[in-house]
N, C-alpha and C. Protein backbone atom coordinates (compact mmCIF):
# COMPACT_ATOMS: atom_id res chain seq x y z
N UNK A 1 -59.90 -1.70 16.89
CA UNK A 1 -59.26 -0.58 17.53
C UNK A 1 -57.98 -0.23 16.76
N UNK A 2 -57.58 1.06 16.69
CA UNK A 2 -56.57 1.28 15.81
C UNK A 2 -55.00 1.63 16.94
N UNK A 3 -54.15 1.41 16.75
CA UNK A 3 -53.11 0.99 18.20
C UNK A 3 -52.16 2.62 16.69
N UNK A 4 -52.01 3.49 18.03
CA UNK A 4 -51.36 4.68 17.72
C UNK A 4 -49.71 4.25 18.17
N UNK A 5 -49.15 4.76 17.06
CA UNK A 5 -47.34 4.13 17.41
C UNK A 5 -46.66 5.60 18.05
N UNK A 6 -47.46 6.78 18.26
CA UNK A 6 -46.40 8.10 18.63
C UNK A 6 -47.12 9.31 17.96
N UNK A 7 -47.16 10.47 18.66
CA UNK A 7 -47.65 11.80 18.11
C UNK A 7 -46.64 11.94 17.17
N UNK A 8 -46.62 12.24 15.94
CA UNK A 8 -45.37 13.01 15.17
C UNK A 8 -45.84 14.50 15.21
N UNK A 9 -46.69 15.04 15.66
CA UNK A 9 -45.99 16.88 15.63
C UNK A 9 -47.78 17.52 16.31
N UNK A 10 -47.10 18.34 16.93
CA UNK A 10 -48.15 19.27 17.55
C UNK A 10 -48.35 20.66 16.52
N UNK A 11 -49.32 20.97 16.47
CA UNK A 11 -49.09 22.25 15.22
C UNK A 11 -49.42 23.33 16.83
N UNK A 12 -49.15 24.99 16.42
CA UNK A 12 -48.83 25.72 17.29
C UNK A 12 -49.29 26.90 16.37
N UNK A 13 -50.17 27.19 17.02
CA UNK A 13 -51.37 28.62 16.29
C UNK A 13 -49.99 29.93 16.69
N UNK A 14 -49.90 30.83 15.67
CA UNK A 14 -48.81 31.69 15.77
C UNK A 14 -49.68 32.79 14.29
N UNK A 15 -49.14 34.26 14.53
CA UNK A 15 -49.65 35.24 13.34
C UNK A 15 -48.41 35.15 12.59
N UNK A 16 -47.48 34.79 12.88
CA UNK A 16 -46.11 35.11 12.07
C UNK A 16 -45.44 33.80 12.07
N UNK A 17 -45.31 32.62 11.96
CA UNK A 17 -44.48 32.19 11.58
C UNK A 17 -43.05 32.20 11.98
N UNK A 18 -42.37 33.07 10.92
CA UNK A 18 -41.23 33.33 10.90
C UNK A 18 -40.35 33.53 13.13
N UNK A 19 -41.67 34.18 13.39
CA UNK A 19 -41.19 35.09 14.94
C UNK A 19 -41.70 33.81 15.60
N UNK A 20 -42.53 33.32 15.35
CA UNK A 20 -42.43 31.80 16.62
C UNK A 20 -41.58 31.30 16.20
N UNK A 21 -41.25 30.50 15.19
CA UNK A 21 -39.98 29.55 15.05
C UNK A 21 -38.64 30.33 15.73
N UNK A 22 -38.39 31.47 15.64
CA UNK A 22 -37.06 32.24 16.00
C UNK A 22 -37.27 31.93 17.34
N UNK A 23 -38.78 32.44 18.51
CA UNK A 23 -38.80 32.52 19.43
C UNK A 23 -38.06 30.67 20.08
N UNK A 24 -38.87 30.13 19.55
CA UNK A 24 -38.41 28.39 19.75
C UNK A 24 -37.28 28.16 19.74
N UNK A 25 -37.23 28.53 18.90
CA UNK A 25 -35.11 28.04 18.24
C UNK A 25 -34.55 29.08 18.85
N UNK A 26 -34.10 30.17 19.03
CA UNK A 26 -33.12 31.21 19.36
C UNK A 26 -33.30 31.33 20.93
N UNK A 27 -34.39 31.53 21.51
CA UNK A 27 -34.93 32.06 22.59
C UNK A 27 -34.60 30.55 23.71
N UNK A 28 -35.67 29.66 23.25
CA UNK A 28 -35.75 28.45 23.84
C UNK A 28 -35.04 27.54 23.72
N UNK A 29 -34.31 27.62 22.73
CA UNK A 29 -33.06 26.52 22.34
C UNK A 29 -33.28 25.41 21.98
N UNK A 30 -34.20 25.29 21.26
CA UNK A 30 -35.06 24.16 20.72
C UNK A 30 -34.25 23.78 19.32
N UNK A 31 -33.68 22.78 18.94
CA UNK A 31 -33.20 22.74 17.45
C UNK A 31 -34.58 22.65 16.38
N UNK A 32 -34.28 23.07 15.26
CA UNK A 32 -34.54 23.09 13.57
C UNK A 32 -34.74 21.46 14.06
N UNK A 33 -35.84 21.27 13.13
CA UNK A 33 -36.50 19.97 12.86
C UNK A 33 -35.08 19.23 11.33
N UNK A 34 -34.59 18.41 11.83
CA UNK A 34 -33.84 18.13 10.75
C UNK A 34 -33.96 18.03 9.20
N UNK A 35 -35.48 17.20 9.39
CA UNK A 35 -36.21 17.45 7.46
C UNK A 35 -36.60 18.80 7.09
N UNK A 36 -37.49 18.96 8.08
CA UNK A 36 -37.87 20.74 7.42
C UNK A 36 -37.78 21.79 8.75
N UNK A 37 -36.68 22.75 8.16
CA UNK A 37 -36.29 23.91 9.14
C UNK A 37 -37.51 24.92 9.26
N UNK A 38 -38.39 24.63 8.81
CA UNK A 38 -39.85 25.64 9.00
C UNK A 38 -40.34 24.91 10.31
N UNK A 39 -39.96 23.69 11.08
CA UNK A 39 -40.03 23.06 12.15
C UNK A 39 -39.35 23.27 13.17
N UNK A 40 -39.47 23.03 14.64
CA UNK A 40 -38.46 22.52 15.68
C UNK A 40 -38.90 21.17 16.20
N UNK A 41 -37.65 20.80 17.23
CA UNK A 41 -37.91 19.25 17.47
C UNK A 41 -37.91 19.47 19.29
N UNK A 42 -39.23 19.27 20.00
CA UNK A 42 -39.28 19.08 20.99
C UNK A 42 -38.64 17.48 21.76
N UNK A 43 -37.50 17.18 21.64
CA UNK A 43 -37.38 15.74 21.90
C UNK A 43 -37.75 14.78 20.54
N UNK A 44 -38.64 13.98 21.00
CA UNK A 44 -39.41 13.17 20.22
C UNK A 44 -40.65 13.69 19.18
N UNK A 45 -40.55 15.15 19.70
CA UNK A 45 -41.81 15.76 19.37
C UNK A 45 -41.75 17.04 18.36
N UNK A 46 -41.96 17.16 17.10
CA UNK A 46 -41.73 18.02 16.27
C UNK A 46 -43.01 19.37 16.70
N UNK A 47 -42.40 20.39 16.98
CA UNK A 47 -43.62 21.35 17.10
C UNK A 47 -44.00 22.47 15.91
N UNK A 48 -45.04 22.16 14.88
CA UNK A 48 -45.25 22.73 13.57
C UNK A 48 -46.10 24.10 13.57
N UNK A 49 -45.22 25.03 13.05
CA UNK A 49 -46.11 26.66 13.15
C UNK A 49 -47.15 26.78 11.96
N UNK A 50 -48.22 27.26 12.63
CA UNK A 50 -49.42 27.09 11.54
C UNK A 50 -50.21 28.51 11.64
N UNK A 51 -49.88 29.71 10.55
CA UNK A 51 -51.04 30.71 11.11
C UNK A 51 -52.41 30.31 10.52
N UNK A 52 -52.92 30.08 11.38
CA UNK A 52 -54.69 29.78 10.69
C UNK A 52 -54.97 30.94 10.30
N UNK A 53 -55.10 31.68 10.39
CA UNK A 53 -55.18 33.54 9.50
C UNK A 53 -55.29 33.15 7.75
N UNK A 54 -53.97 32.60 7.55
CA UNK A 54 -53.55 32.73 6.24
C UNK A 54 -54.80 31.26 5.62
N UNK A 55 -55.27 30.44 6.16
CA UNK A 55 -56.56 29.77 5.71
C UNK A 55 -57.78 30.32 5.91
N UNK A 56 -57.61 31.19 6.15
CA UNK A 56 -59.20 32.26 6.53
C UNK A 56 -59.87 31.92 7.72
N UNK A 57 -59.13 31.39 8.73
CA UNK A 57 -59.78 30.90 10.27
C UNK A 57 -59.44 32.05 11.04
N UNK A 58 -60.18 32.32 12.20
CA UNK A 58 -59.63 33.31 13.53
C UNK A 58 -58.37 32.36 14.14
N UNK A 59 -57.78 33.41 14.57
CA UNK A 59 -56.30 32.98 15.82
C UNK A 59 -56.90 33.01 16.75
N UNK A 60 -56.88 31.80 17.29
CA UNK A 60 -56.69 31.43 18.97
C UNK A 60 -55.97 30.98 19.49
N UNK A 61 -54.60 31.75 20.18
CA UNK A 61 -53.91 30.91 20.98
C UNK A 61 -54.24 29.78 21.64
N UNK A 62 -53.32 28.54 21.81
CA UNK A 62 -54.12 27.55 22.73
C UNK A 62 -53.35 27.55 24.04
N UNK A 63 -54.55 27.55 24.88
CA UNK A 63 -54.14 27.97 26.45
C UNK A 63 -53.73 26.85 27.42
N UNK A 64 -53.80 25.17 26.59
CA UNK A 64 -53.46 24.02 27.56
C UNK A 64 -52.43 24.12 27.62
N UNK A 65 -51.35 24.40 27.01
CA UNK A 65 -50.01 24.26 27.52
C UNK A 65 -49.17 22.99 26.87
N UNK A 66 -47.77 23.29 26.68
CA UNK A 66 -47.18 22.20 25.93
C UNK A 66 -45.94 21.92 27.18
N UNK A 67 -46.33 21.01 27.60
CA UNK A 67 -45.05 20.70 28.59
C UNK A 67 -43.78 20.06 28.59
N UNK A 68 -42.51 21.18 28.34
CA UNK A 68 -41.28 21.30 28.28
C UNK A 68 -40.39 20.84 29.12
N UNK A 69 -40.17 18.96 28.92
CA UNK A 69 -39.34 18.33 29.85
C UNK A 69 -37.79 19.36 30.40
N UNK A 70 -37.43 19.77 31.27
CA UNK A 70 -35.96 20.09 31.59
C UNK A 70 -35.19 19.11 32.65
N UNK A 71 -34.21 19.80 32.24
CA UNK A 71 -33.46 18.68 33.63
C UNK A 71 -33.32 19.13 35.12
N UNK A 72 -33.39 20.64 34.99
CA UNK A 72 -33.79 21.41 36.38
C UNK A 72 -34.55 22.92 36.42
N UNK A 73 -36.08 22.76 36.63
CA UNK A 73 -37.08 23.61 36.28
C UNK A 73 -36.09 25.28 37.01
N UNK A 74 -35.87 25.14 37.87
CA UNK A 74 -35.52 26.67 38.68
C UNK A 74 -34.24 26.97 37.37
N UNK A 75 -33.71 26.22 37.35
CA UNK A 75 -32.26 26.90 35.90
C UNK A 75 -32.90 27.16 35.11
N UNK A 76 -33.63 26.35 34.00
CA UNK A 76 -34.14 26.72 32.90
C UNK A 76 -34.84 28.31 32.89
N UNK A 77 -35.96 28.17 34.20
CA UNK A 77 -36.14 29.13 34.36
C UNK A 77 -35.34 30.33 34.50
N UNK A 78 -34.59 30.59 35.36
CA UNK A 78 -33.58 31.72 35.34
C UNK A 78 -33.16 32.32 33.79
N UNK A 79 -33.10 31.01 33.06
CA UNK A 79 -32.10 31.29 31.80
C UNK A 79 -32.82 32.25 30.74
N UNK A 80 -34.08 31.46 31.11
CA UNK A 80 -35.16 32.00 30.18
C UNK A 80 -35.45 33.43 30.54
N UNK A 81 -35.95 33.81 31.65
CA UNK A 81 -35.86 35.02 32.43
C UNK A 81 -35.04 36.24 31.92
N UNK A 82 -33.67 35.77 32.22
CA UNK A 82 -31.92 36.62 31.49
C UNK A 82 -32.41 37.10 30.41
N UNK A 83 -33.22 36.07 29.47
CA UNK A 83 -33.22 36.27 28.38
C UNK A 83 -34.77 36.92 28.16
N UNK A 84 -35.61 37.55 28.94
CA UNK A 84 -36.69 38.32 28.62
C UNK A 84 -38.06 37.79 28.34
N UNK A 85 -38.17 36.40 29.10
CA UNK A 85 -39.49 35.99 29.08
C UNK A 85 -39.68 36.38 30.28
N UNK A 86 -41.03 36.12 30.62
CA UNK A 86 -42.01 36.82 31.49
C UNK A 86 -42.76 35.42 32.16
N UNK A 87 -43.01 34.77 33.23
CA UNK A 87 -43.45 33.71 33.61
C UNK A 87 -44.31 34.27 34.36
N UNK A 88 -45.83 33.13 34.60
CA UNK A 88 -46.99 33.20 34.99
C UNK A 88 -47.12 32.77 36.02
N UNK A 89 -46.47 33.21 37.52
CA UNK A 89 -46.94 33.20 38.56
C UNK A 89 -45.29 32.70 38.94
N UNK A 90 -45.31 32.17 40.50
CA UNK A 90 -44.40 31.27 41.21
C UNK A 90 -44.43 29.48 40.39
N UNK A 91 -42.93 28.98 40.38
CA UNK A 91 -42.95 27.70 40.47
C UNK A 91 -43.17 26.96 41.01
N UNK A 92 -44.19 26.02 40.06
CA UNK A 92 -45.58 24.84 40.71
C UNK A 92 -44.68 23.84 41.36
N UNK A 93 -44.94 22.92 43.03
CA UNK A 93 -44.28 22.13 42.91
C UNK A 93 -45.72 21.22 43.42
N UNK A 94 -46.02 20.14 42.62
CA UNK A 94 -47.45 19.96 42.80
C UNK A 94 -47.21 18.11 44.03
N UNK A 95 -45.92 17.85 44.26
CA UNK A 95 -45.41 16.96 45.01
C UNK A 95 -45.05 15.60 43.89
N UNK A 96 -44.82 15.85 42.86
CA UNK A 96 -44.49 15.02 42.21
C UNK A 96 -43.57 15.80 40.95
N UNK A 97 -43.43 16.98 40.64
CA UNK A 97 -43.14 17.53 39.31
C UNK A 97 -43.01 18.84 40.01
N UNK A 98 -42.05 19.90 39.19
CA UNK A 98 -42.04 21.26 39.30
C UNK A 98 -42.32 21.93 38.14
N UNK A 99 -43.73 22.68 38.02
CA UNK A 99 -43.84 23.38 36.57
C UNK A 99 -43.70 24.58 36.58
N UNK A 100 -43.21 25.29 35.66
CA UNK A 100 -43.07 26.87 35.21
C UNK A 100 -44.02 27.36 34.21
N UNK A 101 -45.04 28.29 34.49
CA UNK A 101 -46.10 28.23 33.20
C UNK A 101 -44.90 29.59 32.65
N UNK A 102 -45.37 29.82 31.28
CA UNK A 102 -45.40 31.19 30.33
C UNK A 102 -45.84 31.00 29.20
N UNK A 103 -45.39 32.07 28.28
CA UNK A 103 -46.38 32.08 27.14
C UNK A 103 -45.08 32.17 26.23
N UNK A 104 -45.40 31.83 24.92
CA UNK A 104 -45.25 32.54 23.81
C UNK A 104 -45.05 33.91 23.17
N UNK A 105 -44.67 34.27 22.27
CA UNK A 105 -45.16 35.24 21.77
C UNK A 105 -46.74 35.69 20.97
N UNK A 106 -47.29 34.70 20.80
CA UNK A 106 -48.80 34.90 20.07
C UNK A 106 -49.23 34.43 21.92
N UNK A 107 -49.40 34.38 22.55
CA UNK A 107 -49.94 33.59 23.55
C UNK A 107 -50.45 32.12 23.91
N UNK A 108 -49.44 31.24 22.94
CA UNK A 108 -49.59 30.05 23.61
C UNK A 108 -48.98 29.76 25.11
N UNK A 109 -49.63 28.71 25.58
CA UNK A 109 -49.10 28.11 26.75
C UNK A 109 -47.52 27.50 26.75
N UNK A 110 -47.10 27.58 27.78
CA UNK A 110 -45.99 26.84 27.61
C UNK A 110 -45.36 26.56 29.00
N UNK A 111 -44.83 25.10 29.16
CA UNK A 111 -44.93 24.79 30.81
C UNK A 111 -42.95 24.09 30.43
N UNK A 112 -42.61 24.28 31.69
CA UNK A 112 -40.90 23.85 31.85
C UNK A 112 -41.59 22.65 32.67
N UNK A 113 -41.43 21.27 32.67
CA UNK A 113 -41.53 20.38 33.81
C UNK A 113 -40.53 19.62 34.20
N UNK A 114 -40.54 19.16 35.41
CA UNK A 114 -39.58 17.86 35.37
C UNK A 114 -40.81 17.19 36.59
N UNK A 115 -40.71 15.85 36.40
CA UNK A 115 -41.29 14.96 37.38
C UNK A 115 -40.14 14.71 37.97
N UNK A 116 -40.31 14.68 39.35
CA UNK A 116 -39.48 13.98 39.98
C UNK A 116 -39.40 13.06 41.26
N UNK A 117 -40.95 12.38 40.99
CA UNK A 117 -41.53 11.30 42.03
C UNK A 117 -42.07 10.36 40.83
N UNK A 118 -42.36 9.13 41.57
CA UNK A 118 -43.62 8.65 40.73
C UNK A 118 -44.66 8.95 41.06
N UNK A 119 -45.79 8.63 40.31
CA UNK A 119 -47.16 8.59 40.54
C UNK A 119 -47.68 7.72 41.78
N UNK A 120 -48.29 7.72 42.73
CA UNK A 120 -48.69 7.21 43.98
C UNK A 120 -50.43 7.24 44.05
């Protein structure tokens, strides 16, 4: 069996590049990946822009969702809001976690969470 030590980076289907990373970093407040600024750093988690276009594949946004630890889902939200995102329905409170879905600009998923029970 091969024992995995940590994801190092999620890649993130985008037509431009340049306009997801801005959206991440400027919008979301995500910092520049410290080695390479063509990156951001979700936490522990580097999130890498990839247009499959430019390898001759179709774009498909991916619709599971990347879930965006915060420290309080209703603020983040607001902030994000001020600032001209668009969120996908009312905030989830599923009795353990509060999630915020929205999208991207290419239409990826993208979720605000915080847990704030344990698992039972």
């Amino acid at each position: 069996m091969i024992e995995f030590e940590r994801v190092d980076f999620v890649s993130v289907p985008t037509r431009d590049e340049r306009r997801a990373r801005a959206f991440y970093h400027d919008t979301l407040g995500l910092p520049l990946d410290s080695r390479n600024a063509a990156e951001v750093a979700a936490g522990n988690l580097t999130l890498a822009f990839w247009n499959p276009e430019a390898d001759g594949l179709e774009f498909h946004p991916s619709p599971g969702g990347i879930a965006l630890r915060v420290a309080d889902v209703p603020t983040a939200r607001a902030r994000l809001e001020d600032a001209g995102v668009e969120f996908l329905g009312e905030t989830v409170d599923t009795g353990v976690c509060h999630m915020a879905f929205f999208l991207d600009p290419d239409g990826n998923a993208l979720i605000l969470h915080r847990r704030y029970a344990d698992y039972s």
